[in-house]
C-alpha atoms as a PDB file:
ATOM      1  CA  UNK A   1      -8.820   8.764   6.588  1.00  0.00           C
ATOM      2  CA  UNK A   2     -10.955   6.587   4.461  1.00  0.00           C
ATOM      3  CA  UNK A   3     -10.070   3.186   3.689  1.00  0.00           C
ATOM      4  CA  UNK A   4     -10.737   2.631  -0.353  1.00  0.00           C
ATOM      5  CA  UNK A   5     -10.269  -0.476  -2.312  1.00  0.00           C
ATOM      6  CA  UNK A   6      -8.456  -3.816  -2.237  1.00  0.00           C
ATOM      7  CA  UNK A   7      -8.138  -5.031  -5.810  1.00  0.00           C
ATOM      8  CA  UNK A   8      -5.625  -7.173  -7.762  1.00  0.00           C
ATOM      9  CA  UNK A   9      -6.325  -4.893 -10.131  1.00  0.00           C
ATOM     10  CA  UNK A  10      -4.802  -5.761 -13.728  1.00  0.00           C
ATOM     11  CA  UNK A  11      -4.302  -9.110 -12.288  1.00  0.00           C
ATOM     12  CA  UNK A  12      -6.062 -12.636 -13.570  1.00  0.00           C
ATOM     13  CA  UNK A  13      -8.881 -13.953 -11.926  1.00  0.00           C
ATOM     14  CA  UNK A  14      -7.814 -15.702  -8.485  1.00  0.00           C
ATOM     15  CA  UNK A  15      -4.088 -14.028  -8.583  1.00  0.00           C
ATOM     16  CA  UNK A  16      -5.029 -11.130  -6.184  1.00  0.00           C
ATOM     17  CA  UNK A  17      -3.657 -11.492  -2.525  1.00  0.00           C
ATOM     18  CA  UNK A  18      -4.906  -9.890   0.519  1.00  0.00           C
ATOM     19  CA  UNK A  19      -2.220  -7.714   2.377  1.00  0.00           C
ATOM     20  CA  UNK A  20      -3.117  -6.275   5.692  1.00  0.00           C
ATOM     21  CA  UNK A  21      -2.722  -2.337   6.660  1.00  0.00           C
ATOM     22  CA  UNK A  22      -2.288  -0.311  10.046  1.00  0.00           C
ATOM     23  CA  UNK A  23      -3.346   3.407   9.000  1.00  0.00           C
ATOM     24  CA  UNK A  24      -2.340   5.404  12.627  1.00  0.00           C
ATOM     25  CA  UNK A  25      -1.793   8.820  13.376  1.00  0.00           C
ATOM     26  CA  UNK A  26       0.298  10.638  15.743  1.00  0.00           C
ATOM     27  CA  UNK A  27       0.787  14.359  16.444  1.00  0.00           C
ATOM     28  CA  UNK A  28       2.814  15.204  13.247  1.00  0.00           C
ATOM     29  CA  UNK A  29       2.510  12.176  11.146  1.00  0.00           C
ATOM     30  CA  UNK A  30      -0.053   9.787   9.187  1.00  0.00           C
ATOM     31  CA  UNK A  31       1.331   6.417   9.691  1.00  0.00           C
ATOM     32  CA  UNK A  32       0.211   2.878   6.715  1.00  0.00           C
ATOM     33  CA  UNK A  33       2.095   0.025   7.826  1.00  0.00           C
ATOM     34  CA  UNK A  34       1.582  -2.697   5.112  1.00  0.00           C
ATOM     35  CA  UNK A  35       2.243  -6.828   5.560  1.00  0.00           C
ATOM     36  CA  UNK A  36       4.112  -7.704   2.392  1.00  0.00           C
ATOM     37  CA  UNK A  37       5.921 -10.539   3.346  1.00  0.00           C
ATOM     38  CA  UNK A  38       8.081 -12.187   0.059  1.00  0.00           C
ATOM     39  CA  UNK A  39       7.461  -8.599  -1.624  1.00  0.00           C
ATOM     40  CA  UNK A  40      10.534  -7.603  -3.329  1.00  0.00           C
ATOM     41  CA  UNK A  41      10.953  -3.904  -2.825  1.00  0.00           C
ATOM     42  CA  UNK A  42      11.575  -3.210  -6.791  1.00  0.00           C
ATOM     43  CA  UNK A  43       7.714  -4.962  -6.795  1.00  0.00           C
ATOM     44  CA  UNK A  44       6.451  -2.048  -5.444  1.00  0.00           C
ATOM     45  CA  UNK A  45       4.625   1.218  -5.979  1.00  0.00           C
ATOM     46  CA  UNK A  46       3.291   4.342  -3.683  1.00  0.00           C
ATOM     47  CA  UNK A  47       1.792   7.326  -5.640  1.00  0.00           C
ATOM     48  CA  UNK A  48      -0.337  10.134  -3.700  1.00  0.00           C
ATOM     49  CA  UNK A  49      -2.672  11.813  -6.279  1.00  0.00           C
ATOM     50  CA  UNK A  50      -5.291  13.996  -5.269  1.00  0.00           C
ATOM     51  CA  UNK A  51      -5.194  13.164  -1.486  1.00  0.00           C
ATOM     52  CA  UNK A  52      -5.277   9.337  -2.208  1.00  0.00           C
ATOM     53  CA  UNK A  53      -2.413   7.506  -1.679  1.00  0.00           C
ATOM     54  CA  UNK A  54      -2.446   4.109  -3.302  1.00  0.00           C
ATOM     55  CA  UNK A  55       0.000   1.092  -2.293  1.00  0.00           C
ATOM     56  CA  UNK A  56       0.556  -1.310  -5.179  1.00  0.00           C
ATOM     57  CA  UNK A  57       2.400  -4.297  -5.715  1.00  0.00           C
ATOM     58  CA  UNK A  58       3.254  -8.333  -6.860  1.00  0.00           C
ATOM     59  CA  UNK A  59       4.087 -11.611  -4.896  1.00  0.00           C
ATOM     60  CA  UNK A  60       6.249 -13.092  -7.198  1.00  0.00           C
ATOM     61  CA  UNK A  61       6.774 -17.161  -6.898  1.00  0.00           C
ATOM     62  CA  UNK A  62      10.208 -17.230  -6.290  1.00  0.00           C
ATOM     63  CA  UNK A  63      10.278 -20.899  -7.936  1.00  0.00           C
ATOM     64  CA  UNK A  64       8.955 -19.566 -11.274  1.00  0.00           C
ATOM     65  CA  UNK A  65      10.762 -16.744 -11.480  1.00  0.00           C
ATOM     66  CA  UNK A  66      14.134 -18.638 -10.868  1.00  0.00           C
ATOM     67  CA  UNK A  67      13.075 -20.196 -14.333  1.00  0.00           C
ATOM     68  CA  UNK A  68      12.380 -24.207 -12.775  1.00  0.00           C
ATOM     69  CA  UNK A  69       9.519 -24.662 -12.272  1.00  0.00           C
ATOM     70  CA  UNK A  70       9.419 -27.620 -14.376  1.00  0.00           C
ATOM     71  CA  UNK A  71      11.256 -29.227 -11.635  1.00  0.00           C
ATOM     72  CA  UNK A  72       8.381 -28.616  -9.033  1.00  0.00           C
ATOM     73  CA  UNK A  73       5.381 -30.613  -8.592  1.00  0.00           C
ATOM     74  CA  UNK A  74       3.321 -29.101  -5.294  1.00  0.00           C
ATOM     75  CA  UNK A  75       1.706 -31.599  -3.176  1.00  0.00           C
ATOM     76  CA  UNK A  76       0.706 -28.768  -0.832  1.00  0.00           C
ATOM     77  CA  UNK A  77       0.631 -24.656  -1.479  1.00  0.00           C
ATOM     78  CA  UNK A  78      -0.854 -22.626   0.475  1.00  0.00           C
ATOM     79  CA  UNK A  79       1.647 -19.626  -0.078  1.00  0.00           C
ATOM     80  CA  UNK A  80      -0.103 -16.921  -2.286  1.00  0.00           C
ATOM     81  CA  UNK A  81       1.359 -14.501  -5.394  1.00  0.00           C
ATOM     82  CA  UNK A  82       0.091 -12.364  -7.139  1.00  0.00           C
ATOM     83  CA  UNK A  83      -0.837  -8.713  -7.051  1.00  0.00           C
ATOM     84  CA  UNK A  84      -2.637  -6.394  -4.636  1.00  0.00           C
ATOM     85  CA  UNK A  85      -3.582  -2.555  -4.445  1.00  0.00           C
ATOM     86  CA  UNK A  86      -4.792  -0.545  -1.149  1.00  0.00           C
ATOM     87  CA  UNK A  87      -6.355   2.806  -1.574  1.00  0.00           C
ATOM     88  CA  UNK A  88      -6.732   5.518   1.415  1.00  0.00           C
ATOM     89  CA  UNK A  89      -7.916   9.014   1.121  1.00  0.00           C
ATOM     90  CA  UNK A  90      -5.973  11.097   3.461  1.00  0.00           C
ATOM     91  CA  UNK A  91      -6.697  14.097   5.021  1.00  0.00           C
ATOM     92  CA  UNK A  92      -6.378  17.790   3.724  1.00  0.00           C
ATOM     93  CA  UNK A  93      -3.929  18.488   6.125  1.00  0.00           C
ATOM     94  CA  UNK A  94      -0.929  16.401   4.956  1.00  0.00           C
ATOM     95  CA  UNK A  95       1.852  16.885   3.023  1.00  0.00           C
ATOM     96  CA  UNK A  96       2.422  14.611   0.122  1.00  0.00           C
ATOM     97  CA  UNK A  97       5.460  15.923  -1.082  1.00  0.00           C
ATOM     98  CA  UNK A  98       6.912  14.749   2.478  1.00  0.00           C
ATOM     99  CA  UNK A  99       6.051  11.208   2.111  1.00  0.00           C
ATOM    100  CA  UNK A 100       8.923   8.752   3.010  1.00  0.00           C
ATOM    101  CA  UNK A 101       8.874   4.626   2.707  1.00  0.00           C
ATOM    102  CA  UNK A 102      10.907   1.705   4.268  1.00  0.00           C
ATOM    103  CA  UNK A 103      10.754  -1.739   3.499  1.00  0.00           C
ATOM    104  CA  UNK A 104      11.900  -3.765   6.505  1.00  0.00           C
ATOM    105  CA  UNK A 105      11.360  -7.116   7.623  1.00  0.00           C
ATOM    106  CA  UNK A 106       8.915  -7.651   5.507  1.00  0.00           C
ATOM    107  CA  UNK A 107       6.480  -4.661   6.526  1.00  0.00           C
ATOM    108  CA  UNK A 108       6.152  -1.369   4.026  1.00  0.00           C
ATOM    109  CA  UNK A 109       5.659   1.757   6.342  1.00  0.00           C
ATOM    110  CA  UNK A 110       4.577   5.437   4.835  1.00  0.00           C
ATOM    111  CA  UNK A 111       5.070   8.321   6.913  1.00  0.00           C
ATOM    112  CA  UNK A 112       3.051  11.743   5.901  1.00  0.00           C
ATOM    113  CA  UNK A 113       4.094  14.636   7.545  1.00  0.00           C
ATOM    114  CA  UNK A 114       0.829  16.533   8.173  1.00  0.00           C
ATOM    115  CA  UNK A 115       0.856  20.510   7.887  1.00  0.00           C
ATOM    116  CA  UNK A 116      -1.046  22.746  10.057  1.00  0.00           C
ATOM    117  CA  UNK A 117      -4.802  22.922   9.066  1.00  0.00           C
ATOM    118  CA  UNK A 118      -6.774  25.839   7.862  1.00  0.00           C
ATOM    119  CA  UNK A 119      -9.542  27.263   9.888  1.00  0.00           C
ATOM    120  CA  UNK A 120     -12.660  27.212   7.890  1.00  0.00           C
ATOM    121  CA  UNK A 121     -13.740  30.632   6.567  1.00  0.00           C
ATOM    122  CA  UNK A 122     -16.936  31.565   7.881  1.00  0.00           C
ATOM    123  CA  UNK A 123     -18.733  33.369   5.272  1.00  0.00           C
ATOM    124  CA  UNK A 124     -20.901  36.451   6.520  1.00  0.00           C
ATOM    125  CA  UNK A 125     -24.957  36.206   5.663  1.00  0.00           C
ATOM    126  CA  UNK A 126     -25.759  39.570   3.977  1.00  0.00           C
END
């Protein structure tokens, strides 16, 4: 499994967050476990194109979004929004179409089912 990109992509400059990722693997399964803490579920996305499956999502300030933030005035924030996107190429021998997601306590977790691989054909030298 490669590990691709972290981006905010599409985001503005200093609005990208960092989320942190477990990718594990057990006899039948590939395993991503993904910290989004404050992550609405609705706020995010999973696609698997092409062997790459890509976790996306936004932090939304809760404050803002309630519509008062005029009321606020931060002496101290340390609490990041914002966006983030993790990339992994998976290997050949997983199913995409078996992909499953839970959002629980604040942790995103993919299961792949992975599918028995394919011996390599050896090709004869004439």
């Amino acid at each position: 499994i490669q590990i691709g990109q972290t981006s905010g992509a599409g985001m503005p400059a200093g609005r990208a967050i960092a989320s942190s990722v477990d990718v594990a693997e057990t006899a039948d399964q590939i395993v991503v476990s993904c910290d989004v803490p404050g992550v609405d579920k609705e706020d995010i996305k999973i696609d698997i194109k092409n062997n790459v499956l890509t976790i996306r999502g936004e932090r939304k300030n809760k404050i803002e979004r309630s519509g008062s933030s005029d009321d606020y005035q931060y002496h101290h924030q340390e609490i990041q929004f914002g966006g983030f996107e993790r990339s992994f190429v998976l290997p050949d021998q997983v199913d995409p179409s078996s992909a499953v997601a839970e959002h629980k306590n604040g942790v995103l977790t993919v299961r792949i089912n992975k599918i028995e691989g394919k011996e390599p054909i050896r090709v004869p030298i004439q």
